[in-house]
N, C-alpha and C. Protein backbone atom coordinates (compact mmCIF):
# COMPACT_ATOMS: atom_id res chain seq x y z
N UNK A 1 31.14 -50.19 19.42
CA UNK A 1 30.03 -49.28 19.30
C UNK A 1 29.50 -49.34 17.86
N UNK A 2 28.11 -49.99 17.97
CA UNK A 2 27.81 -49.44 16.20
C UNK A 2 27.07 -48.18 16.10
N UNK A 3 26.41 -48.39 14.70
CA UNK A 3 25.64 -47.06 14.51
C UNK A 3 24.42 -47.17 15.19
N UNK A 4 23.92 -48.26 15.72
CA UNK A 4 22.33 -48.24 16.31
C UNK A 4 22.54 -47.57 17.93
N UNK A 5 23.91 -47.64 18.61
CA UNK A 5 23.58 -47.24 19.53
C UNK A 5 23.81 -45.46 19.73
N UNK A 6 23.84 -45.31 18.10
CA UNK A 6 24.08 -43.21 18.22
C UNK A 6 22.68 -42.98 18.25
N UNK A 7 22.23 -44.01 17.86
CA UNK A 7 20.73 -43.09 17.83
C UNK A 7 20.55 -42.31 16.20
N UNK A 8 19.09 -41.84 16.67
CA UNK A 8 18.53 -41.28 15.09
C UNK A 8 19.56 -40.54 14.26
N UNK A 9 19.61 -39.99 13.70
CA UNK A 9 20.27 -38.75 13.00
C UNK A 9 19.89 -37.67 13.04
N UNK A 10 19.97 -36.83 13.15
CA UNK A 10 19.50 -35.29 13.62
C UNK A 10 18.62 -34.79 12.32
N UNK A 11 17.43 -34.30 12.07
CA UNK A 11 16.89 -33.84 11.04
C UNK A 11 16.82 -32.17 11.26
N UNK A 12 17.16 -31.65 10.35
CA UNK A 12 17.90 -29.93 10.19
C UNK A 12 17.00 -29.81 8.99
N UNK A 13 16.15 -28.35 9.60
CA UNK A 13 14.76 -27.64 8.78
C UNK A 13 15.74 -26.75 7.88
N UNK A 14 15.30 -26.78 6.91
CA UNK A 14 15.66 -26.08 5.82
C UNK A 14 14.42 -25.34 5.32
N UNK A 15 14.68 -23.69 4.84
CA UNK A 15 13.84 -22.73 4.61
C UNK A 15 13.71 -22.86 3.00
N UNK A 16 12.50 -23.50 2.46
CA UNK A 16 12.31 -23.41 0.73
C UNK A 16 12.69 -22.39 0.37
N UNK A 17 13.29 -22.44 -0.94
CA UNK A 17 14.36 -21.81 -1.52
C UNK A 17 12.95 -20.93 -2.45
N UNK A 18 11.31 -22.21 -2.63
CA UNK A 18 10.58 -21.53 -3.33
C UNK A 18 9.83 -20.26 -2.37
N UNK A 19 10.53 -20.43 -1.46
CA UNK A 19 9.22 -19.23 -0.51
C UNK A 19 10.06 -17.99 -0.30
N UNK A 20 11.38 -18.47 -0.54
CA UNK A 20 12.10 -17.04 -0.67
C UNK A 20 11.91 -16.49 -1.96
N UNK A 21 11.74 -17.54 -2.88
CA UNK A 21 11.59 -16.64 -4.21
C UNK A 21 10.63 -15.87 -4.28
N UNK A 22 9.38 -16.31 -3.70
CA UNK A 22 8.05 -15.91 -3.21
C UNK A 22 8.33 -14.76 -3.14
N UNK A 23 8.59 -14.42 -1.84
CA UNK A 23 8.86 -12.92 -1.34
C UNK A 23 9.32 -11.77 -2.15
N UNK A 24 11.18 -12.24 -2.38
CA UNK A 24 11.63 -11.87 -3.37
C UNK A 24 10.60 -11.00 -4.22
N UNK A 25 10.00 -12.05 -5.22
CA UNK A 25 9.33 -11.67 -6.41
C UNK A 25 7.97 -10.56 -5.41
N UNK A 26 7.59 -11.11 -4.83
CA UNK A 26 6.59 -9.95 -3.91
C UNK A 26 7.28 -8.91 -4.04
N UNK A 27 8.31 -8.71 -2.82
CA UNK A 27 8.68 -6.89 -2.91
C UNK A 27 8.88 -6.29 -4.11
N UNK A 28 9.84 -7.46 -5.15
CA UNK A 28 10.26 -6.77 -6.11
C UNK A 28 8.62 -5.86 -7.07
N UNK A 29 8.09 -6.95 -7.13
CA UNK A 29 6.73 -6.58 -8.16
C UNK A 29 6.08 -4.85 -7.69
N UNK A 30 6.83 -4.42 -6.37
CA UNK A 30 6.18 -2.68 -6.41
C UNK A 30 7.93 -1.98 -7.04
N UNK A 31 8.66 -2.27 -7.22
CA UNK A 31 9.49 -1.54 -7.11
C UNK A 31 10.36 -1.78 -8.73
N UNK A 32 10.54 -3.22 -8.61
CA UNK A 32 11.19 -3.41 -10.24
C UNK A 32 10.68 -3.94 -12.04
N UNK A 33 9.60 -5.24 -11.49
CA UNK A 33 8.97 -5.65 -12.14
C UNK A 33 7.14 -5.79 -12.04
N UNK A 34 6.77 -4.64 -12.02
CA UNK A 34 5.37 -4.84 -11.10
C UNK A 34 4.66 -5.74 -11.41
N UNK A 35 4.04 -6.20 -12.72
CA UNK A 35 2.98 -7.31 -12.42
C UNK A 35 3.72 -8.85 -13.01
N UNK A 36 4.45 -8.43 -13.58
CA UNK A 36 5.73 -10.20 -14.08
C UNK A 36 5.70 -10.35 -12.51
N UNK A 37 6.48 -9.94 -11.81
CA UNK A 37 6.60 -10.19 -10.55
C UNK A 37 5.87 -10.46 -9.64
N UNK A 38 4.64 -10.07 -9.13
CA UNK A 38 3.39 -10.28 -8.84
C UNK A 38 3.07 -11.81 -9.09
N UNK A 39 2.96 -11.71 -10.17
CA UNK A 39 2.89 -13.17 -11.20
C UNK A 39 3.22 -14.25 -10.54
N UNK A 40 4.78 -14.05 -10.77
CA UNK A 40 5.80 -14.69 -10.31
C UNK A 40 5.62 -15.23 -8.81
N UNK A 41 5.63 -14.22 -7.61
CA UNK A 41 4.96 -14.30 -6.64
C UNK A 41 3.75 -14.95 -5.91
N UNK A 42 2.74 -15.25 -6.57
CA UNK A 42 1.71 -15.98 -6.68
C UNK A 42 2.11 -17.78 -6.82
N UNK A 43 2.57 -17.52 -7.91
CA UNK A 43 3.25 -19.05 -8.31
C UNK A 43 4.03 -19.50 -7.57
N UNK A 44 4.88 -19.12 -7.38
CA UNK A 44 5.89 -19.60 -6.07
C UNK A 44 5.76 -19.71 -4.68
N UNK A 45 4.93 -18.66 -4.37
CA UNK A 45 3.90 -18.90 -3.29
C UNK A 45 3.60 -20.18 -2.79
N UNK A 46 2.39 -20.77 -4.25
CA UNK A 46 1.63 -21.79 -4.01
C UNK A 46 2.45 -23.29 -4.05
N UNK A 47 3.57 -23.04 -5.12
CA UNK A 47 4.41 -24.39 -5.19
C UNK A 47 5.56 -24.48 -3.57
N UNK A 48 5.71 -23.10 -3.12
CA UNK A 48 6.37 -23.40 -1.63
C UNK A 48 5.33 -24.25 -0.60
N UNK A 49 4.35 -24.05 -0.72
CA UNK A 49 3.49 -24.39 0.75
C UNK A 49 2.96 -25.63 0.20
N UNK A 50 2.91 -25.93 -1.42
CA UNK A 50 2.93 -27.89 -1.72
C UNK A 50 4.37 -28.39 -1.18
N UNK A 51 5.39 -27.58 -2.05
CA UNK A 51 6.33 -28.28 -1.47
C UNK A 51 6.60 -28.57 0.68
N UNK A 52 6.21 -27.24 0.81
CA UNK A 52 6.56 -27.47 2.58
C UNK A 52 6.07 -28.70 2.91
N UNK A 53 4.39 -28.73 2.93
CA UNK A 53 3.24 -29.43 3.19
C UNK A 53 3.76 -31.01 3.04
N UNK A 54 4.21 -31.49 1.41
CA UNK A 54 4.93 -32.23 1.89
C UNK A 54 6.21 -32.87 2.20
N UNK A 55 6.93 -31.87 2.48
CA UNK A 55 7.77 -32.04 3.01
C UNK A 55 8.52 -32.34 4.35
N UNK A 56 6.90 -33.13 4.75
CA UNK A 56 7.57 -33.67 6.64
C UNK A 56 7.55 -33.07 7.44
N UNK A 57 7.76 -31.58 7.69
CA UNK A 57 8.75 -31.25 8.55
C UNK A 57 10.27 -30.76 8.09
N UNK A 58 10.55 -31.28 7.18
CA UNK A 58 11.97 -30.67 6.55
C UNK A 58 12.24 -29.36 6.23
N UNK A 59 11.19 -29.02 5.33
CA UNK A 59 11.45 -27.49 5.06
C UNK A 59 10.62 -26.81 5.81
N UNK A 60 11.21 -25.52 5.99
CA UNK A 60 10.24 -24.15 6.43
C UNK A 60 10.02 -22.87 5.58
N UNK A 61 9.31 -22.23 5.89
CA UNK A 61 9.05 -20.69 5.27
C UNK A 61 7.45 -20.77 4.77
N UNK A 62 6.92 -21.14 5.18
CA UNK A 62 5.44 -21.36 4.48
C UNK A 62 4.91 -19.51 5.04
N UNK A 63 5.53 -18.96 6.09
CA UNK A 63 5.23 -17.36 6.43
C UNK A 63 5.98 -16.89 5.13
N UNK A 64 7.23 -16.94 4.91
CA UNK A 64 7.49 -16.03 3.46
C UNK A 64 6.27 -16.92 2.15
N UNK A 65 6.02 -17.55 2.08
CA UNK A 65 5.68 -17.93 1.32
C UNK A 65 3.91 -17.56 1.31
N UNK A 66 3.39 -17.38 2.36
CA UNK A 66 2.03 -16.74 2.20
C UNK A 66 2.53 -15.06 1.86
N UNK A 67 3.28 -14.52 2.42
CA UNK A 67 3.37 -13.21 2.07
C UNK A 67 4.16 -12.77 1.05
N UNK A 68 4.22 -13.33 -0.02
CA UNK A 68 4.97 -13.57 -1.11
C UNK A 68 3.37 -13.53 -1.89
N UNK A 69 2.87 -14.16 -1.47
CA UNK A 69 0.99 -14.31 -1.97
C UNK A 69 0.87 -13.29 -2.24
N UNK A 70 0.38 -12.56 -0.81
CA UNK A 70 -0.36 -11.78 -0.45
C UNK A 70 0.16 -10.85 -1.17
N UNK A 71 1.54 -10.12 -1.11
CA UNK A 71 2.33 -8.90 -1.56
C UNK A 71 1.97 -9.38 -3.45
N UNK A 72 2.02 -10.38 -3.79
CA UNK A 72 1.47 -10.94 -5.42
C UNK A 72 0.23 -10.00 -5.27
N UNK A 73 -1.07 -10.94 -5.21
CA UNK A 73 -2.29 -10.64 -5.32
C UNK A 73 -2.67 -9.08 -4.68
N UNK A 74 -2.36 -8.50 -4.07
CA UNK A 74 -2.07 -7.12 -4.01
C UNK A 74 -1.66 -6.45 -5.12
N UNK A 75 -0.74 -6.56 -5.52
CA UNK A 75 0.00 -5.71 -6.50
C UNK A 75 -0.77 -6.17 -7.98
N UNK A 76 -1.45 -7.07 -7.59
CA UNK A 76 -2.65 -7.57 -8.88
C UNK A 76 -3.88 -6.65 -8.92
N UNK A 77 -4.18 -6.75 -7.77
CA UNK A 77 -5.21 -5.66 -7.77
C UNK A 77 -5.00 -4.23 -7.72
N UNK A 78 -4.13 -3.85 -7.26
CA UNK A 78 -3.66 -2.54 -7.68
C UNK A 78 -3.01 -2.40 -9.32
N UNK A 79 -3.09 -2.93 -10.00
CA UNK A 79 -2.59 -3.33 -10.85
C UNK A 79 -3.64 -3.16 -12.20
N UNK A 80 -4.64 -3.88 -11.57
CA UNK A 80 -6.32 -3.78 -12.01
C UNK A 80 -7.13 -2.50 -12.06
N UNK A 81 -7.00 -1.88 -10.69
CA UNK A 81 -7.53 -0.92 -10.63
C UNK A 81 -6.70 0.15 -10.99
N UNK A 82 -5.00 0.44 -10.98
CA UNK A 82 -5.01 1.46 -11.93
C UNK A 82 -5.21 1.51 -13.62
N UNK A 83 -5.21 0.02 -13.69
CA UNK A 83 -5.63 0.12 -16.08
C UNK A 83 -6.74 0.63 -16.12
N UNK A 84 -7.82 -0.11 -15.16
CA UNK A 84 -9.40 0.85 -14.69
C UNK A 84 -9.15 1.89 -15.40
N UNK A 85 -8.52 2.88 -14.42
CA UNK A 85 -8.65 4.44 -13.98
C UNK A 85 -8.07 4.82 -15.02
N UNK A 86 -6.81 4.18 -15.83
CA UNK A 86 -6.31 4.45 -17.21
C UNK A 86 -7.38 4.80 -17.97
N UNK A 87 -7.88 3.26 -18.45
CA UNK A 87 -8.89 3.77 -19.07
C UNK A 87 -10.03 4.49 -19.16
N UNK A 88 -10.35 4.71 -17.84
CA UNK A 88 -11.15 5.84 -17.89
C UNK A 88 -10.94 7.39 -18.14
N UNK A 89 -9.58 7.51 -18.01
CA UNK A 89 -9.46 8.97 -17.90
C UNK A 89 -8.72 9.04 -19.57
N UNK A 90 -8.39 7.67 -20.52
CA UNK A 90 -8.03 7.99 -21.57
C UNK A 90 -9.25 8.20 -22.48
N UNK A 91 -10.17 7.56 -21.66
CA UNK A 91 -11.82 8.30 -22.88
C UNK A 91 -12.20 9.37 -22.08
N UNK A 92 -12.22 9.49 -21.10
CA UNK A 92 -12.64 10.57 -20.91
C UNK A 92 -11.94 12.03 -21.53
N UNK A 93 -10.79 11.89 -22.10
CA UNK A 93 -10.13 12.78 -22.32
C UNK A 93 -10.25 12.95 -24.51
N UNK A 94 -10.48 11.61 -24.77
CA UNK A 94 -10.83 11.51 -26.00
C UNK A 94 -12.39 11.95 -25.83
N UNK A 95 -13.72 11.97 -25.29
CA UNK A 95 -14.65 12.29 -25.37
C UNK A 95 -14.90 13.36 -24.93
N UNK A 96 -14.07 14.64 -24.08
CA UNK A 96 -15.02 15.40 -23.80
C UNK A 96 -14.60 16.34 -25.19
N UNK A 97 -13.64 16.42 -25.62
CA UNK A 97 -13.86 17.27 -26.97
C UNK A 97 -15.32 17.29 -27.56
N UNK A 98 -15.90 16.24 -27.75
CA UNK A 98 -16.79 15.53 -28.18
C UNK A 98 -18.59 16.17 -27.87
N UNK A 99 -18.16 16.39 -26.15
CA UNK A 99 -19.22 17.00 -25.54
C UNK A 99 -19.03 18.23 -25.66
N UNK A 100 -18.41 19.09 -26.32
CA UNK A 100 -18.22 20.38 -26.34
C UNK A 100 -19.31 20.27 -27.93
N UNK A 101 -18.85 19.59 -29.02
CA UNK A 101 -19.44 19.93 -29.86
C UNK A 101 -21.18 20.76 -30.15
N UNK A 102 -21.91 20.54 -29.11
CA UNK A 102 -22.93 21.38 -29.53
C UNK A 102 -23.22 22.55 -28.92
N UNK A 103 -21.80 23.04 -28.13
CA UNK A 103 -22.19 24.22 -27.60
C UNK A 103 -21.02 25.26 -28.23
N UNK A 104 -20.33 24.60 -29.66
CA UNK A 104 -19.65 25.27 -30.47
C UNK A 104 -20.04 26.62 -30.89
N UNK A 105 -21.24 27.14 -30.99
CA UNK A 105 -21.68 28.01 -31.68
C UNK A 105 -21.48 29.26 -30.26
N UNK A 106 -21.34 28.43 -29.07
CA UNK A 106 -21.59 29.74 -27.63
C UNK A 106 -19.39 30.14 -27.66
N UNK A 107 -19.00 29.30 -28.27
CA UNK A 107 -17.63 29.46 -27.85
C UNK A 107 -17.03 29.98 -29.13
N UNK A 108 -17.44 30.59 -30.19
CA UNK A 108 -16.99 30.76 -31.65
C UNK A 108 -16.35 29.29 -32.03
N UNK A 109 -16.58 28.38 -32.02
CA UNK A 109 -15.53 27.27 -32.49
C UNK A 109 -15.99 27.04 -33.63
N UNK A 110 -15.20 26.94 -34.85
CA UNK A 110 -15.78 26.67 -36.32
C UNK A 110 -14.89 25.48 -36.74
């Protein structure tokens, strides 16, 4: 019996190790590291689904690895929009002193 008559060799999918990191770094970015992680998430994301893509058929996880994205770029934009709202409410809070000034004279303020 040689080896030609076993036939092929069995090929066994393996889950990228980058699309778990993906995730990983996704959940973590609301809970431990919010926007490093995010970051992180994004990047690993995109290098899992090059690596899957070409990888044959060999590896899997390209689903953790879009939602590793998604949970990234989320936490980016929430991320965005609360420095926004930061900054808005840190001038707003430095300026309204500001708007009081000409009605000093109705409030005794000297």
């Amino acid at each position: 019996m040689s080896y030609q008559d076993l036939g092929p060799t069995p090929q066994y999918q393996q889950t990228s190790s980058l699309a778990v990191i993906s995730l990983i770094s996704g959940i973590a970015s609301y809970f431990i590291v919010p926007l490093l992680g995010a970051i992180a998430a994004i990047i690993t994301g995109n290098m899992a689904k090059k690596e899957i893509a070409e990888s044959a058929g060999r590896l899997t996880g390209e689903g953790m690895a879009r939602w590793g994205m998604i949970l990234g770029w989320v936490n980016v934009g929430l991320s965005v929009v609360g420095l926004c709202l930061g900054i808005l409410i840190f001038f707003s809070i430095i300026s309204l002193p500001l708007c009081l000034v000409p009605f000093a004279n109705w409030f005794n303020i000297q």
